[in-house]
Protein backbone atom coordinates (compact mmCIF):
# COMPACT_ATOMS: atom_id res chain seq x y z
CA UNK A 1 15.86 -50.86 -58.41
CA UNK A 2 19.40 -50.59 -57.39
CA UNK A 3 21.06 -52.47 -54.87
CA UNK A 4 22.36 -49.40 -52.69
CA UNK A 5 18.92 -48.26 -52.80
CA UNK A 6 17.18 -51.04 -51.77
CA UNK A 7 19.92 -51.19 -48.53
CA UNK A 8 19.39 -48.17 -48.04
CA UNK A 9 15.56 -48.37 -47.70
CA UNK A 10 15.85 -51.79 -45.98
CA UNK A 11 18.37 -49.62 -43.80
CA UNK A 12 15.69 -46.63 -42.56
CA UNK A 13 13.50 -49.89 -41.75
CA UNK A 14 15.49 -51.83 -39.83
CA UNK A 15 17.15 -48.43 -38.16
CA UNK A 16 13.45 -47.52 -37.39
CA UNK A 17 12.50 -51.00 -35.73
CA UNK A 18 15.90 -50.52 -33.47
CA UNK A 19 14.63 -47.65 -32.63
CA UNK A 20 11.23 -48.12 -31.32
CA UNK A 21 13.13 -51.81 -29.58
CA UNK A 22 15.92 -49.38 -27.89
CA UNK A 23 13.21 -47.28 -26.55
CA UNK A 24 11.44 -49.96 -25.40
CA UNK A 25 14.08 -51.98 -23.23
CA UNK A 26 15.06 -48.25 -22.00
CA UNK A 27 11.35 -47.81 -20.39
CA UNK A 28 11.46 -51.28 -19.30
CA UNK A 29 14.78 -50.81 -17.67
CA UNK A 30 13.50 -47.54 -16.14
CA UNK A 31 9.84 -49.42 -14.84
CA UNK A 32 12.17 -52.28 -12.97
CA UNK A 33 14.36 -49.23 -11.46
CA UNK A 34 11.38 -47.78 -9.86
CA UNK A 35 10.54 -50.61 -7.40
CA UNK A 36 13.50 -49.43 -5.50
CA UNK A 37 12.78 -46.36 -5.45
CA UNK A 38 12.14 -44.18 -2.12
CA UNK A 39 8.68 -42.58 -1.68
CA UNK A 40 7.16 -39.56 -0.02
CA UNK A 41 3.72 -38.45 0.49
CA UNK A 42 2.55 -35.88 -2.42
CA UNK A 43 0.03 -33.95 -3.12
CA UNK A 44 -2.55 -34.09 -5.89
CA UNK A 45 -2.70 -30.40 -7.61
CA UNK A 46 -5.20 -31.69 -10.64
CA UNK A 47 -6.45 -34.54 -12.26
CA UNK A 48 -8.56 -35.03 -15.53
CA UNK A 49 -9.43 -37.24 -18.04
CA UNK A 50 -8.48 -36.45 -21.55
CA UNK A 51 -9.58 -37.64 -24.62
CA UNK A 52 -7.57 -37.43 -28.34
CA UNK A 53 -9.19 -38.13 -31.56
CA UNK A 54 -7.32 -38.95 -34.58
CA UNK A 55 -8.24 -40.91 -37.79
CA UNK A 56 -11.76 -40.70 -36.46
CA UNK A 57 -10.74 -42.78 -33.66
CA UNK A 58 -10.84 -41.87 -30.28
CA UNK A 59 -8.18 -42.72 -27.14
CA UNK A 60 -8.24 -41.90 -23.33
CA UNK A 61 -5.54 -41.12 -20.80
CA UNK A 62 -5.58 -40.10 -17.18
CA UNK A 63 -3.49 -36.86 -16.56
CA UNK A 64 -2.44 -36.34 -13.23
CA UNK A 65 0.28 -32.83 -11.45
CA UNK A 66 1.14 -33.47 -8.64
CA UNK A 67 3.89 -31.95 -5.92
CA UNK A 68 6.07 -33.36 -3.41
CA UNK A 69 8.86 -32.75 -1.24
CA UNK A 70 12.60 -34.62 -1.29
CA UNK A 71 14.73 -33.02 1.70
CA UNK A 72 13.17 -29.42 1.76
CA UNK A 73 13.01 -29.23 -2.65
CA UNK A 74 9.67 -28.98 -3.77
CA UNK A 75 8.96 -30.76 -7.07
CA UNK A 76 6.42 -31.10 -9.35
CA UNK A 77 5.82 -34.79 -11.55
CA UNK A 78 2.85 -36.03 -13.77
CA UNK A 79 4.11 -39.40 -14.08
CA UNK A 80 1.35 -42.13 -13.29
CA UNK A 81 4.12 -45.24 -14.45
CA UNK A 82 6.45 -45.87 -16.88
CA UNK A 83 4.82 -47.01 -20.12
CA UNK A 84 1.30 -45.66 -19.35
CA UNK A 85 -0.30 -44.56 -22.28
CA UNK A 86 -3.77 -43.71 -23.60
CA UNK A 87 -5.99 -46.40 -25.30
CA UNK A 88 -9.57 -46.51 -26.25
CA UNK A 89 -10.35 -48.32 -22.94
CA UNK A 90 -12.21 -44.87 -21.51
CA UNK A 91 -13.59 -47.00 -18.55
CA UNK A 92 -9.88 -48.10 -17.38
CA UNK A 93 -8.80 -44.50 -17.50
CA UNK A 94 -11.92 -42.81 -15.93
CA UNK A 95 -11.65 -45.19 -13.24
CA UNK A 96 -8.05 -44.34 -12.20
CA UNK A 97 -8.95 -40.67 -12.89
CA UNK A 98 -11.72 -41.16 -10.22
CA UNK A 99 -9.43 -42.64 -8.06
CA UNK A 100 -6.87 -40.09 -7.97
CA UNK A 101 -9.52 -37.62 -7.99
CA UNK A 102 -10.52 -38.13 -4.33
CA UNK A 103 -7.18 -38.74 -3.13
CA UNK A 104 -5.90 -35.20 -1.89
CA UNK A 105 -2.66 -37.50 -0.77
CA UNK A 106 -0.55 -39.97 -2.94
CA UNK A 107 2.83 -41.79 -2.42
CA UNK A 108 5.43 -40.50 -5.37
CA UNK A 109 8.06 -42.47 -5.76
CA UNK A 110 11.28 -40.73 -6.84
CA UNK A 111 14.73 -41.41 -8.08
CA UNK A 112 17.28 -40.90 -5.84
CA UNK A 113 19.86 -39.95 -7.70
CA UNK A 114 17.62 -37.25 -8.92
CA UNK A 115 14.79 -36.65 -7.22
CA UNK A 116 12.84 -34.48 -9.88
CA UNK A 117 12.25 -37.79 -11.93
CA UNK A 118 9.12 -39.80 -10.37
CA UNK A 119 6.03 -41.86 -10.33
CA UNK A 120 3.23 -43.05 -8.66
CA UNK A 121 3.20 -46.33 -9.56
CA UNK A 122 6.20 -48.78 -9.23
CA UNK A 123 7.79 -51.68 -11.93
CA UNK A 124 6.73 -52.98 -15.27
CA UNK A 125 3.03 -52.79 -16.37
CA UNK A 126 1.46 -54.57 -19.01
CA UNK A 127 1.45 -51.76 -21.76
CA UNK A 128 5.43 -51.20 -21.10
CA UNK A 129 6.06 -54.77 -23.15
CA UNK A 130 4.72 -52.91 -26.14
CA UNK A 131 7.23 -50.96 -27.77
CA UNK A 132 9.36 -54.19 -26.93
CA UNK A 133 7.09 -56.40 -28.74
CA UNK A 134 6.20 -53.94 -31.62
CA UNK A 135 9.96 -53.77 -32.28
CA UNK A 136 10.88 -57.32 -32.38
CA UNK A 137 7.82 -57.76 -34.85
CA UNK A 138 9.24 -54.73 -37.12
CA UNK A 139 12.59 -56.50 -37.04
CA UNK A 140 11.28 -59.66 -37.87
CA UNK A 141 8.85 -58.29 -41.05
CA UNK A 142 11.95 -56.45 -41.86
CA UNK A 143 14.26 -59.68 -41.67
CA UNK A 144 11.65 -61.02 -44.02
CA UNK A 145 11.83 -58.29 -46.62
CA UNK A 146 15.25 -58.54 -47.00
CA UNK A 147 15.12 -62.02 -47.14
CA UNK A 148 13.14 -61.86 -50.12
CA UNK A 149 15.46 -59.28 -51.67
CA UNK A 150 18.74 -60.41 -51.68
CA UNK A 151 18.01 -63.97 -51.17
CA UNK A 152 16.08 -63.68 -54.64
CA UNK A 153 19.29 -63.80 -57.04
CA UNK A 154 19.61 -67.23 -55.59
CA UNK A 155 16.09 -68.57 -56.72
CA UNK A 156 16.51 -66.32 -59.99
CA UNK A 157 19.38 -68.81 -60.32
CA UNK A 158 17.37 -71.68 -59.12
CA UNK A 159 16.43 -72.98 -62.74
CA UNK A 160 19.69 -72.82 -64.27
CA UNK A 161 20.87 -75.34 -60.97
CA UNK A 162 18.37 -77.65 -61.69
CA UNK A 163 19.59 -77.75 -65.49
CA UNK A 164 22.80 -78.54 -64.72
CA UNK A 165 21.53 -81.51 -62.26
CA UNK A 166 19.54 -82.58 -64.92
CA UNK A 167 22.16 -82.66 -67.46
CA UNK A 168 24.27 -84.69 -65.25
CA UNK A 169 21.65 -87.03 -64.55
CA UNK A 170 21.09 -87.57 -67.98
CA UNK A 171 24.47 -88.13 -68.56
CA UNK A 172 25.51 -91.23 -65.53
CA UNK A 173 22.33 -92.91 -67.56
CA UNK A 174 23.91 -93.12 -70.57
């Protein structure tokens, strides 16, 4: 396998870990924004549970619409928090289904700056640390591979060192 090759495959890796580590300090960065943000009271328009199944595995997810009002503009957001996702936890995400569910009324938080972007719930969760902590892994596996690529010419070598500091051993004995 050629060496520009191989870079360029370790490349797509490492670009790929970036990636999903970039998009995970962004959400991060935009969960600790949101405890400042302003709230009104909003309206709940619908709520459901939703199921996906993929790979014969299934995962839940709350899925909330909801309006609100910011200075006479109406706006609609489906934001529950950053980083909320769906897992396989269908318990976690029926419950705060059921909860919205009765609530006709719900404080949306909303950035200022632009009002249209919101949430009902404020700062970092739990499942916003993944994408951080996926990404540092990748990086890491991939700081292994190439470890063991181009760091392998110097153990290929490794024999021929030890021949030469055998031959000079050999030869302060004599």
């Amino acid at each position: 396998m050629s060496r520009l090759f191989t870079s360029l495959f370790v490349l797509v890796f490492v670009g790929f870990g970036v990636g999903i580590l970039g998009y995970g300090i962004y959400q991060l960065d935009q969960a600790s924004r949101t405890t400042q943000w302003p709230s009104v009271r909003g309206e709940i328009l619908e709520c459901k549970l939703r199921s996906h199944t993929s790979d014969h595995k299934e995962t839940w997810a709350c899925s909330v619409k909801y309006a609100y009002d910011v200075d006479g503009q109406f706006y609609e957001g489906d934001r529950i928090a950053y980083g909320y996702s769906g897992t396989n936890n269908k318990s976690m995400h029926s419950s705060l289904q059921k909860k919205l569910s009765r609530s006709r009324y719900v404080s949306v938080h909303y950035n200022p700056q632009n009002p249209s972007e919101s949430s009902l719930a404020t700062g970092i969760h739990r499942s916003g640390y993944l994408p951080v902590v996926f990404g540092g892994a990748w990086l890491a596996f991939c700081g292994g591979i190439f470890s063991l690529i181009f760091l392998d010419s110097s153990v290929k070598k490794l024999p021929e060192r030890l021949a030469r500091v055998n031959l000079r051993s050999l030869s302060s004995v004599h």
